[in-house]
N, C-alpha and C. Protein backbone atom coordinates (compact mmCIF):
# COMPACT_ATOMS: atom_id res chain seq x y z
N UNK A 1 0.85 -1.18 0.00
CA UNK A 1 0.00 0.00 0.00
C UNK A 1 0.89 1.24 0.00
N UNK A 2 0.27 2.26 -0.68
CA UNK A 2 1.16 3.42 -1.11
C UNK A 2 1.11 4.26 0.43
N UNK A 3 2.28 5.13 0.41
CA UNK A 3 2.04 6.09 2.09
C UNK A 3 1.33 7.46 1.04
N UNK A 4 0.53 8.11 1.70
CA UNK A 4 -0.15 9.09 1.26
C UNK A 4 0.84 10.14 1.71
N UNK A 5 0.81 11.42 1.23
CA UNK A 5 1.75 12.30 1.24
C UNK A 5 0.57 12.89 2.65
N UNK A 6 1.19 13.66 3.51
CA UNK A 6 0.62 14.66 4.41
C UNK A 6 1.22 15.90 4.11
N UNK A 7 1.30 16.37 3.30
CA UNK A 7 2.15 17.84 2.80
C UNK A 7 1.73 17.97 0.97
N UNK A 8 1.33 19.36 0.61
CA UNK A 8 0.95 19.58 -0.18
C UNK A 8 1.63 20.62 -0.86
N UNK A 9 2.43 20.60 -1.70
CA UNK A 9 3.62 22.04 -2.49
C UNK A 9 2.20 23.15 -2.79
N UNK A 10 2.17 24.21 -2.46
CA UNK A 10 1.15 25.57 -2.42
C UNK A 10 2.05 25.97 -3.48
N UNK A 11 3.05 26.63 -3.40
CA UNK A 11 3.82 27.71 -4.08
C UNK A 11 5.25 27.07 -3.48
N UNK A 12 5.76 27.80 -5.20
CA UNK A 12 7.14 27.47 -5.30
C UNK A 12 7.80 28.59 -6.09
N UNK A 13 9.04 29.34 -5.43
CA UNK A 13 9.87 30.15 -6.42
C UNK A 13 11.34 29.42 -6.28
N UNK A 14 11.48 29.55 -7.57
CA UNK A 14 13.00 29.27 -8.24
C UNK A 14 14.01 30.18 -8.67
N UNK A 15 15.26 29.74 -8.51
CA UNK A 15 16.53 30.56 -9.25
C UNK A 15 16.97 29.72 -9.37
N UNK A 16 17.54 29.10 -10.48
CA UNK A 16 18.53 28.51 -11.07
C UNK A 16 19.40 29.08 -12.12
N UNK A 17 20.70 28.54 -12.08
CA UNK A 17 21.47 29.09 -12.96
C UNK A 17 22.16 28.25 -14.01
N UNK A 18 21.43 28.40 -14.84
CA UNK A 18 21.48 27.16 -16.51
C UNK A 18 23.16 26.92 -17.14
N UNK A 19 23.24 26.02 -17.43
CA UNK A 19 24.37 25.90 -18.17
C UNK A 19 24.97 26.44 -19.13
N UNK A 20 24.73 27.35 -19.70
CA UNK A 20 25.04 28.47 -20.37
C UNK A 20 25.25 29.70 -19.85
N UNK A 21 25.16 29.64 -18.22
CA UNK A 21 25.27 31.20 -17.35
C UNK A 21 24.36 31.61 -16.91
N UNK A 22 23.16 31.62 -17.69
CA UNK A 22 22.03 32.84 -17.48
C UNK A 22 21.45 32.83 -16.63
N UNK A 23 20.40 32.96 -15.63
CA UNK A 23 19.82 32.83 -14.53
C UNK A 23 18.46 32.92 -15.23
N UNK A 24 17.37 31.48 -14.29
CA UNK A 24 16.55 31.40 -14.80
C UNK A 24 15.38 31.41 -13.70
N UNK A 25 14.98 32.47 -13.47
CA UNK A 25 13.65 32.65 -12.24
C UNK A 25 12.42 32.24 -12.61
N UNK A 26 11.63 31.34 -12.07
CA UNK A 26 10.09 30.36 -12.30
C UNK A 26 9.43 30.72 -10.69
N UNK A 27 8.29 30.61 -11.16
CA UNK A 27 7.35 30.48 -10.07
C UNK A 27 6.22 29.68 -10.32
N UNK A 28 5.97 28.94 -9.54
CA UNK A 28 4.46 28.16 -9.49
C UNK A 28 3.46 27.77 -8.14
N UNK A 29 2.64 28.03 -8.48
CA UNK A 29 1.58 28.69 -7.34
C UNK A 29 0.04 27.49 -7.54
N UNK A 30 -0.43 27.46 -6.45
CA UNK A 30 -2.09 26.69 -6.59
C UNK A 30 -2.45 28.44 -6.66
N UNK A 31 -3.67 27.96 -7.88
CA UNK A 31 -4.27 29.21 -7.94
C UNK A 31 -5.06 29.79 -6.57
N UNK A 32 -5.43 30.81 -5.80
CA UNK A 32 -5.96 30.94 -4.74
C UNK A 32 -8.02 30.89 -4.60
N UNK A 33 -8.73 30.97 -5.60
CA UNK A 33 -10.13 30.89 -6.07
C UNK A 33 -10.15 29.01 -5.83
N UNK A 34 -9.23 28.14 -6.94
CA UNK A 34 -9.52 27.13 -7.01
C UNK A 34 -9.15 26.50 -5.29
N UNK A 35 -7.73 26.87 -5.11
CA UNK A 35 -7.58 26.45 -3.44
C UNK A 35 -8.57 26.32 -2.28
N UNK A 36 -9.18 27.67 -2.53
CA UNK A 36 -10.54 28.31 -1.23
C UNK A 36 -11.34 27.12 -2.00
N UNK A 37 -11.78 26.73 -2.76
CA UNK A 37 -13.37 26.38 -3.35
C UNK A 37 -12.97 24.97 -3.18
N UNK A 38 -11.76 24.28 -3.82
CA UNK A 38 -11.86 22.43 -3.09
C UNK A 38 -11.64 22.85 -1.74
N UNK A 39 -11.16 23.39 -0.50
CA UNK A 39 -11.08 23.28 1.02
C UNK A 39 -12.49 23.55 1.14
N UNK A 40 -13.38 24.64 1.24
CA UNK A 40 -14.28 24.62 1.24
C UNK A 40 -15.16 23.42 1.15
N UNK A 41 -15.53 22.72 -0.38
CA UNK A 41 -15.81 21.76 -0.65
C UNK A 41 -15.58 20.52 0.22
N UNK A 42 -14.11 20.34 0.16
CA UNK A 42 -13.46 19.41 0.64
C UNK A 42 -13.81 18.73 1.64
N UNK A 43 -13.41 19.90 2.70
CA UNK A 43 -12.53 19.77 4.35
C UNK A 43 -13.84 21.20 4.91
N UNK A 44 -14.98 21.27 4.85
CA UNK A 44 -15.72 22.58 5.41
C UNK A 44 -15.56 22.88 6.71
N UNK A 45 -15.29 21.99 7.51
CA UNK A 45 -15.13 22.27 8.86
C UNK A 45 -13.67 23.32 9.46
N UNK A 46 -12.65 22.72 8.07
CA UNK A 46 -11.25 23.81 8.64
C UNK A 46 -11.43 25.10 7.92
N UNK A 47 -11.21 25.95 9.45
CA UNK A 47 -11.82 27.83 8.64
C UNK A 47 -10.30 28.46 8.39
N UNK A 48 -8.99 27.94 8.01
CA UNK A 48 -8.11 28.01 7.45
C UNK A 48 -7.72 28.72 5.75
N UNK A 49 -9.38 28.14 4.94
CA UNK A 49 -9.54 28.52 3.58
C UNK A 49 -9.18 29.35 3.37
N UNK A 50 -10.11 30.80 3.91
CA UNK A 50 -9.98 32.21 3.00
C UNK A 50 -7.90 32.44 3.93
N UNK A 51 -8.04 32.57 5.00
CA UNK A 51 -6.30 32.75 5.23
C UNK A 51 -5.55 32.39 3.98
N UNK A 52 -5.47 31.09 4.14
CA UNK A 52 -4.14 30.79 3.41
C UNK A 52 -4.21 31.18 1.89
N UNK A 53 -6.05 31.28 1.19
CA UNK A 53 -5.42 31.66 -0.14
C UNK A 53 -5.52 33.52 -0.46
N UNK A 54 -5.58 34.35 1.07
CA UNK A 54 -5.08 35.65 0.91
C UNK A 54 -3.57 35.14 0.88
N UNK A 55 -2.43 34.03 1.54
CA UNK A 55 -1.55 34.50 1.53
C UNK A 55 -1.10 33.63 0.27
N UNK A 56 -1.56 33.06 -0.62
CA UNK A 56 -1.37 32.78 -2.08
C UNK A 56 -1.02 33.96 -2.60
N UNK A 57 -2.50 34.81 -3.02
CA UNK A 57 -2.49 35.51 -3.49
C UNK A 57 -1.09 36.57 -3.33
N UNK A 58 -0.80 36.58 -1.90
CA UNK A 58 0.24 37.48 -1.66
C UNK A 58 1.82 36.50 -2.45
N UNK A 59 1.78 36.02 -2.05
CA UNK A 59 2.81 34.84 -2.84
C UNK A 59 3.06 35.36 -4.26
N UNK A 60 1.74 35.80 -4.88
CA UNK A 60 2.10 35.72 -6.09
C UNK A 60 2.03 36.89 -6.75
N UNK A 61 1.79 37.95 -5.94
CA UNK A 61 2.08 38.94 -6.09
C UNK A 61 3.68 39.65 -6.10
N UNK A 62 3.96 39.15 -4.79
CA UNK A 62 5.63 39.31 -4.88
C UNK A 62 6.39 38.48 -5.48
N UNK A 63 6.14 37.48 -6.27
CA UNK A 63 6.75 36.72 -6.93
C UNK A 63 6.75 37.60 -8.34
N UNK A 64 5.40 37.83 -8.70
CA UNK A 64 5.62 38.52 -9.98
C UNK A 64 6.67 40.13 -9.84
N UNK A 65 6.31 40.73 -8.77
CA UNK A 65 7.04 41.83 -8.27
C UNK A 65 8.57 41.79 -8.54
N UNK A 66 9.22 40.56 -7.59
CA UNK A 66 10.49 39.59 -7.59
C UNK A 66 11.12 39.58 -8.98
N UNK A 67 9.77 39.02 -10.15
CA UNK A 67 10.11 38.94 -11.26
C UNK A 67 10.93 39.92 -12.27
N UNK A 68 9.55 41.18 -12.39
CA UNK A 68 9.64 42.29 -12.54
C UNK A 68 11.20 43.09 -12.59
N UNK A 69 11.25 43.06 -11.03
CA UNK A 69 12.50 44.02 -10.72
C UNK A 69 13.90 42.83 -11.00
N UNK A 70 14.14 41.90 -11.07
CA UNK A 70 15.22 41.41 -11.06
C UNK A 70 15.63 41.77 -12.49
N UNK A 71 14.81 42.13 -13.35
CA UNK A 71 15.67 42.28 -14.78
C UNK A 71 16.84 43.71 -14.69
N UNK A 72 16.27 44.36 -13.63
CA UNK A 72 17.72 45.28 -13.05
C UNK A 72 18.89 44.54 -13.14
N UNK A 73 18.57 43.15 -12.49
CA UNK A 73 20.07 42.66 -12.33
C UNK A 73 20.68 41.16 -13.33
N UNK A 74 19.75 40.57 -14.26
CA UNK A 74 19.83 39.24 -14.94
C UNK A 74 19.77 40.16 -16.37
């Protein structure tokens, strides 16, 4: 029998630096609408929902922000 994961990746930012030099910044995020609406659905009893996907949303705000301004320096 398989072990079920107890941890779920929300958001992820990256820097890597490619074999050719360049630096390569990614981000990937659970959207925060779809997040709230399966917990909701899901799990209704944990009032955790709207929190965590305001702090999505914030996630991915400064990620794009992050994005944005680093071309100052890449």
């Amino acid at each position: 029998m398989a072990n079920k994961s107890t941890e779920a990746n929300l958001f992820t930012f990256q820097a890597n630096l490619k074999q050719n030099g360049t630096i390569e910044l990614t981000w990937e995020g659970v959207k925060p609408e779809q997040f709230e609406s399966a917990m909701v659905e899901g799990l209704p009893q944990w009032d955790g929902s709207h929190a965590t996907a305001s702090l999505l949303r914030y996630l991915r705000s400064m990620a794009d922000e992050m994005l944005e301004k680093s071309r100052n320096y890449i």
